[in-house]
Protein backbone atom coordinates (compact mmCIF):
# COMPACT_ATOMS: atom_id res chain seq x y z
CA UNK A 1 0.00 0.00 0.00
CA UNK A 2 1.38 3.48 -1.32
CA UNK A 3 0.94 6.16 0.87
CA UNK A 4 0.70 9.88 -0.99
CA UNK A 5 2.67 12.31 0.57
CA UNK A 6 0.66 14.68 -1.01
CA UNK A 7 -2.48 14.53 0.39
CA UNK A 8 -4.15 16.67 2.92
CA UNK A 9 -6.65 15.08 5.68
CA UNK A 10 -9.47 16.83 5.79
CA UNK A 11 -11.43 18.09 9.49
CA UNK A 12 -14.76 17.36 9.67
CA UNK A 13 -15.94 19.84 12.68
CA UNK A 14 -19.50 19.24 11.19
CA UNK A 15 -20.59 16.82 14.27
CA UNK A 16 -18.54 19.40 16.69
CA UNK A 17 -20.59 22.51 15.81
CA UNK A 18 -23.57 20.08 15.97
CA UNK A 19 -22.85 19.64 19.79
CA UNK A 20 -21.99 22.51 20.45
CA UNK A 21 -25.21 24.30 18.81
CA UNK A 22 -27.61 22.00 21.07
CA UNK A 23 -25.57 22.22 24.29
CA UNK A 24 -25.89 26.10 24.02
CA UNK A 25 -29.33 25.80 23.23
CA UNK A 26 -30.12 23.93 26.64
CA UNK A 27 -28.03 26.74 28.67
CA UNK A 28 -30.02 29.24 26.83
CA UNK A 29 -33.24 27.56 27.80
CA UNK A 30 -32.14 26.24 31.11
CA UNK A 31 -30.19 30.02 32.25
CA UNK A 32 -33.57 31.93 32.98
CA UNK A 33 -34.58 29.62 35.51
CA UNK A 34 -31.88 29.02 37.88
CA UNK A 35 -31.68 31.09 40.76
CA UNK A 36 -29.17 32.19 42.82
CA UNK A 37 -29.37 33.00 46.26
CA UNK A 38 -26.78 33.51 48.48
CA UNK A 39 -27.21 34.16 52.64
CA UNK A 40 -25.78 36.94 53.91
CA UNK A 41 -25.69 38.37 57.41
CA UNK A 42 -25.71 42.11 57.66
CA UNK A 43 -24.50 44.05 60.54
CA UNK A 44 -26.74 46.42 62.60
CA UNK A 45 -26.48 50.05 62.00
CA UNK A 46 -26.79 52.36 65.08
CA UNK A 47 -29.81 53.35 65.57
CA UNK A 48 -27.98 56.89 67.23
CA UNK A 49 -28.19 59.22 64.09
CA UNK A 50 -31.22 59.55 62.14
CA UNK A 51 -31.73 61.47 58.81
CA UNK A 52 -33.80 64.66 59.41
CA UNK A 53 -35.86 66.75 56.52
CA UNK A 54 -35.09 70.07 56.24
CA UNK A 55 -38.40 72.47 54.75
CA UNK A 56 -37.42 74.00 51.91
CA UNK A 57 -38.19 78.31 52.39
CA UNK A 58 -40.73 79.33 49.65
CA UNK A 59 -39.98 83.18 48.83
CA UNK A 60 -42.94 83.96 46.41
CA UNK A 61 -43.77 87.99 44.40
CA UNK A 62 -46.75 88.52 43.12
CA UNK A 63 -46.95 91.22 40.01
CA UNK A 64 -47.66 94.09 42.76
CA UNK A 65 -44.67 92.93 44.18
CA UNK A 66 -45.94 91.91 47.41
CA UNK A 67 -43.14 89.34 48.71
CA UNK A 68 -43.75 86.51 50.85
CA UNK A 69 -41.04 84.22 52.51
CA UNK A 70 -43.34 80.53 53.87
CA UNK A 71 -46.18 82.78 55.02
CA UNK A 72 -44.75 85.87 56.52
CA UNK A 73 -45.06 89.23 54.43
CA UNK A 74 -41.95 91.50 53.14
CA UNK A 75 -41.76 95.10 51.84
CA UNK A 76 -39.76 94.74 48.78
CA UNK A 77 -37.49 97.97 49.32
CA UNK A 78 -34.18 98.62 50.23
CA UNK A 79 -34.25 97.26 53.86
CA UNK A 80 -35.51 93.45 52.50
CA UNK A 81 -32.03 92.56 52.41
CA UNK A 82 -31.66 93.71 56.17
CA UNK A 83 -34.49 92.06 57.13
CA UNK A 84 -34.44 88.69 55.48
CA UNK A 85 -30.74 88.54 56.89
CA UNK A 86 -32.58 88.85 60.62
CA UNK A 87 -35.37 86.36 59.43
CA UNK A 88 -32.91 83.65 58.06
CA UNK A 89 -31.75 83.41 61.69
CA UNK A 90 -34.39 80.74 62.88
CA UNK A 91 -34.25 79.20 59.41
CA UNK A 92 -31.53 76.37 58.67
CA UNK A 93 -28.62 78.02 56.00
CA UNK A 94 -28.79 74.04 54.77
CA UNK A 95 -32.36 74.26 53.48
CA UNK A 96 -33.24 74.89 49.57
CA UNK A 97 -34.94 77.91 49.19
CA UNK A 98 -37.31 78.25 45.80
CA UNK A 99 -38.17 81.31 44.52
CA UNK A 100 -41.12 81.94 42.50
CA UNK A 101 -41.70 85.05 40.79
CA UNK A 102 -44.36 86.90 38.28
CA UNK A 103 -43.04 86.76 34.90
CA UNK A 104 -43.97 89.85 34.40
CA UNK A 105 -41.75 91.49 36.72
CA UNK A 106 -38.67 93.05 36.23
CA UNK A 107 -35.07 91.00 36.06
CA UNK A 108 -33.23 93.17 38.67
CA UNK A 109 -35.88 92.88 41.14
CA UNK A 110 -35.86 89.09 41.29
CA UNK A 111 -31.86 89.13 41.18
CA UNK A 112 -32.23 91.72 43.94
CA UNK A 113 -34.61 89.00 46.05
CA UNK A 114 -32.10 86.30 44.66
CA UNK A 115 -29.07 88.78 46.35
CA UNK A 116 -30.43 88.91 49.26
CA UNK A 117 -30.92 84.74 50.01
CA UNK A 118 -27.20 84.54 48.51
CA UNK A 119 -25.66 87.08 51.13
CA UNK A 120 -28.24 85.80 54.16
CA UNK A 121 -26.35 82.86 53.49
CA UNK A 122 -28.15 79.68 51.68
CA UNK A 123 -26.85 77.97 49.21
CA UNK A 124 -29.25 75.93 47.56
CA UNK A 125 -31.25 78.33 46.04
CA UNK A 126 -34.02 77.22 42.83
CA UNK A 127 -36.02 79.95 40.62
CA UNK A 128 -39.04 77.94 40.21
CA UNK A 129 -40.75 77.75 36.32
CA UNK A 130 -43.96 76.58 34.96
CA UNK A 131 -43.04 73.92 32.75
């Protein structure tokens, strides 16, 4: 028997992919359902320190430019800045304060009311919008 140098064996992978096609078929069917659950002990937290809210301040002007900080009244003149610096006393610096003005006023005056929360001292301060 002659053996030819010459010739190349040839892979057949046909019956390979075949496997492998059905075996990933069953871990795509069989994946979904298996659940895995592991038990885990947490520790305790201290029960010492608890998360407060803080109220946000509502500072509202009408278009007659009556000003309102929650529910107390302002005169919008020259000494608001004076007096919103003594009022933000008894309010936390921490809370957000929200401003909502007419759109028909004028720019300055709500940058004027917006001033005046920035130099009292808050930080979180929100001009509020329809929309």
């Amino acid at each position: 028997m002659a053996y030819d140098w010459d010739e190349k064996p040839e892979l057949n992978i046909t019956p390979l992919v075949d496997v492998m096609l059905v075996l990933l078929a069953i871990m795509m069917v069989i994946a979904p359902n298996m659940i895995y659950e592991e038990k885990i002990n947490l520790p305790q937290s201290s029960k010492t320190k608890s998360l407060s809210k803080i109220p946000p301040v509502h500072i509202t002007i009408d278009k007659d430019l009556n000003l309102k900080v929650n529910k107390d009244n302002f005169e919008l003149d020259a000494s608001f800045q004076d007096n919103f610096f003594l009022y933000s006393k008894k309010l936390d610096l921490k809370a957000t304060v929200l401003i909502s003005a007419d759109k028909s006023l004028d720019y300055g005056v709500v940058m004027s009311v917006l001033a005046a929360v920035k130099q009292a001292g808050f930080t979180e301060v929100s001009l509020a919008t329809n929309g």
